[in-house]
Protein backbone atom coordinates (compact mmCIF):
# COMPACT_ATOMS: atom_id res chain seq x y z
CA UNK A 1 0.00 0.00 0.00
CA UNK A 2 1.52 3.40 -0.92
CA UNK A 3 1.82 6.12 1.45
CA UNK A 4 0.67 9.44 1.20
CA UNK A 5 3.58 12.22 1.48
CA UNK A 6 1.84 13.42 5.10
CA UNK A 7 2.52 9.53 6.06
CA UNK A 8 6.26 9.29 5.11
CA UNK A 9 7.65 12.77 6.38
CA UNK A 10 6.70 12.28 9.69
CA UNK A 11 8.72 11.84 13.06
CA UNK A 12 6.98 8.64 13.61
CA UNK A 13 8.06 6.76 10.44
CA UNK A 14 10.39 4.79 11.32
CA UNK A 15 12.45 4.69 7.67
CA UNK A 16 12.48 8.20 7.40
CA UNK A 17 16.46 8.63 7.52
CA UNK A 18 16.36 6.16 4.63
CA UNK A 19 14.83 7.89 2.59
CA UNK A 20 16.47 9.24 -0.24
CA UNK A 21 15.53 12.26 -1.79
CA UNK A 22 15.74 13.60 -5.11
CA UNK A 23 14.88 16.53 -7.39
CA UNK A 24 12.63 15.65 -10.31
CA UNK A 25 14.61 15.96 -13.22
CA UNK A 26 11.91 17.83 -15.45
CA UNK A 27 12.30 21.27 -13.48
CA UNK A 28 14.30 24.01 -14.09
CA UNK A 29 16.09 26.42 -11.77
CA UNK A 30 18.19 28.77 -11.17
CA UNK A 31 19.99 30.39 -8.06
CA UNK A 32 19.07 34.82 -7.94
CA UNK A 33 21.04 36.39 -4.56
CA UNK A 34 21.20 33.22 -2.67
CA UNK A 35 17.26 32.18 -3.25
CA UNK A 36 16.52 29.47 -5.56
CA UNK A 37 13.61 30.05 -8.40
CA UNK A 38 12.15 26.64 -9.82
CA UNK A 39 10.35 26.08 -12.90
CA UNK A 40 7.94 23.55 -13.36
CA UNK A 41 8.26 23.05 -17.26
CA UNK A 42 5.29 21.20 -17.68
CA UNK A 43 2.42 23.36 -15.81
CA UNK A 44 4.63 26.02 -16.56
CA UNK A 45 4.63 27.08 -12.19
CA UNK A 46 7.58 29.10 -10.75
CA UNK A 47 8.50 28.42 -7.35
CA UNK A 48 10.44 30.19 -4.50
CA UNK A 49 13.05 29.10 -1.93
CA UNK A 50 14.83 31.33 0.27
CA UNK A 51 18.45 30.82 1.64
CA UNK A 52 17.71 27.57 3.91
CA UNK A 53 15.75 26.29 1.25
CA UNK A 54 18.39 26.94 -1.67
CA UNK A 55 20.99 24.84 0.29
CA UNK A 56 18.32 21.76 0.56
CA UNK A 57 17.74 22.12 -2.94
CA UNK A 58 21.51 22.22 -3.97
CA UNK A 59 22.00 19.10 -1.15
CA UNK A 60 19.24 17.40 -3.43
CA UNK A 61 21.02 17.74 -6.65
CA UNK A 62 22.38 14.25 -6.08
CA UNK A 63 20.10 11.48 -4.28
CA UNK A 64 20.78 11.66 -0.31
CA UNK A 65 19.25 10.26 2.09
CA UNK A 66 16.88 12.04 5.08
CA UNK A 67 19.95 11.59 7.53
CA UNK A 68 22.64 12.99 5.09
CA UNK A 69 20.22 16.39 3.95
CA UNK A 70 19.66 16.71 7.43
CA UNK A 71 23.11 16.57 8.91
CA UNK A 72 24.23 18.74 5.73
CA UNK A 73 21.51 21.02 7.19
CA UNK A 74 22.92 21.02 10.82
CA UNK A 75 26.39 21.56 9.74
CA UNK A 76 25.31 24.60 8.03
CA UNK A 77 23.74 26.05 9.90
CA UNK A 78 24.21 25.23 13.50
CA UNK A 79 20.82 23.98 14.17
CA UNK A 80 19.78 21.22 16.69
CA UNK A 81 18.99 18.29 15.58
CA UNK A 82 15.18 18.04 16.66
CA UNK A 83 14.65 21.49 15.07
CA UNK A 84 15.93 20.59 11.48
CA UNK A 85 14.38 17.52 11.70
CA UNK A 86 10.70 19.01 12.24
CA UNK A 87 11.19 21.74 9.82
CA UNK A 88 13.30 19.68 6.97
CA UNK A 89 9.79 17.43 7.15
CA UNK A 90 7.86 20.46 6.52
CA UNK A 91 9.89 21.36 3.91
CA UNK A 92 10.28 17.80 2.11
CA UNK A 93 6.39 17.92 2.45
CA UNK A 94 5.87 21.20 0.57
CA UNK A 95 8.32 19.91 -1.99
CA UNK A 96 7.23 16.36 -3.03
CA UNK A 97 3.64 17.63 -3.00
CA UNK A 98 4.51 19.70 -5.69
CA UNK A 99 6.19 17.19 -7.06
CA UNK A 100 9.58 18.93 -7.09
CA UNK A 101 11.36 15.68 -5.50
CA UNK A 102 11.18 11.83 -5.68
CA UNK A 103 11.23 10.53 -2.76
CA UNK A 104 12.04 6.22 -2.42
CA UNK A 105 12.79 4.00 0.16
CA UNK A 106 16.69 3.54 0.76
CA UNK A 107 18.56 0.63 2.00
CA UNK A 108 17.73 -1.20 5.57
CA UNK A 109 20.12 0.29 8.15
């Protein structure tokens, strides 16, 4: 049974730092004074990130896992690790909703 994105990025799934995350390859973007614009090519929608959100995007330009975006996160900038994990979820969320990542289960720890 698939589950929805509100099921997987969630503190309680117990795969999440398997997870590996990706951007979808059909988008276009483009970094403008450290923000990040993102162009949907097919529906032809732009979208937004500021600073935080530019650096998960460039951490996404390869797969990585949940674990390794969200220590990249950390390291960067010198947040706890409860913190970036609530508000990376949040952010994953927003993303592979509209459909801006791919997001498949990783390899058993």
């Amino acid at each position: 049974m698939l589950m929805s994105f509100s099921e997987i990025f969630t503190l309680e799934n117990k795969e999440l730092d398997n997870l590996i995350l990706c951007r979808v390859e059909d988008k276009i973007s483009t970094e403008l004074a450290g923000e990040t614009v993102i162009l949907d090519l097919a529906s032809g929608v732009y979208s937004g990130l500021d600073e935080v959100g530019t650096t998960i995007w460039n951490l996404l330009e390869q797969p990585k896992s949940f674990r390794d975006v969200c220590q990249g996160v950390m390291v960067e900038y010198a947040v706890e690790e409860e913190e970036c994990r609530s508000d990376l979820l949040t952010f994953l969320k927003d993303l592979a909703d509209n459909q801006l990542i791919t997001v498949e289960n990783g390899p058993a720890a």
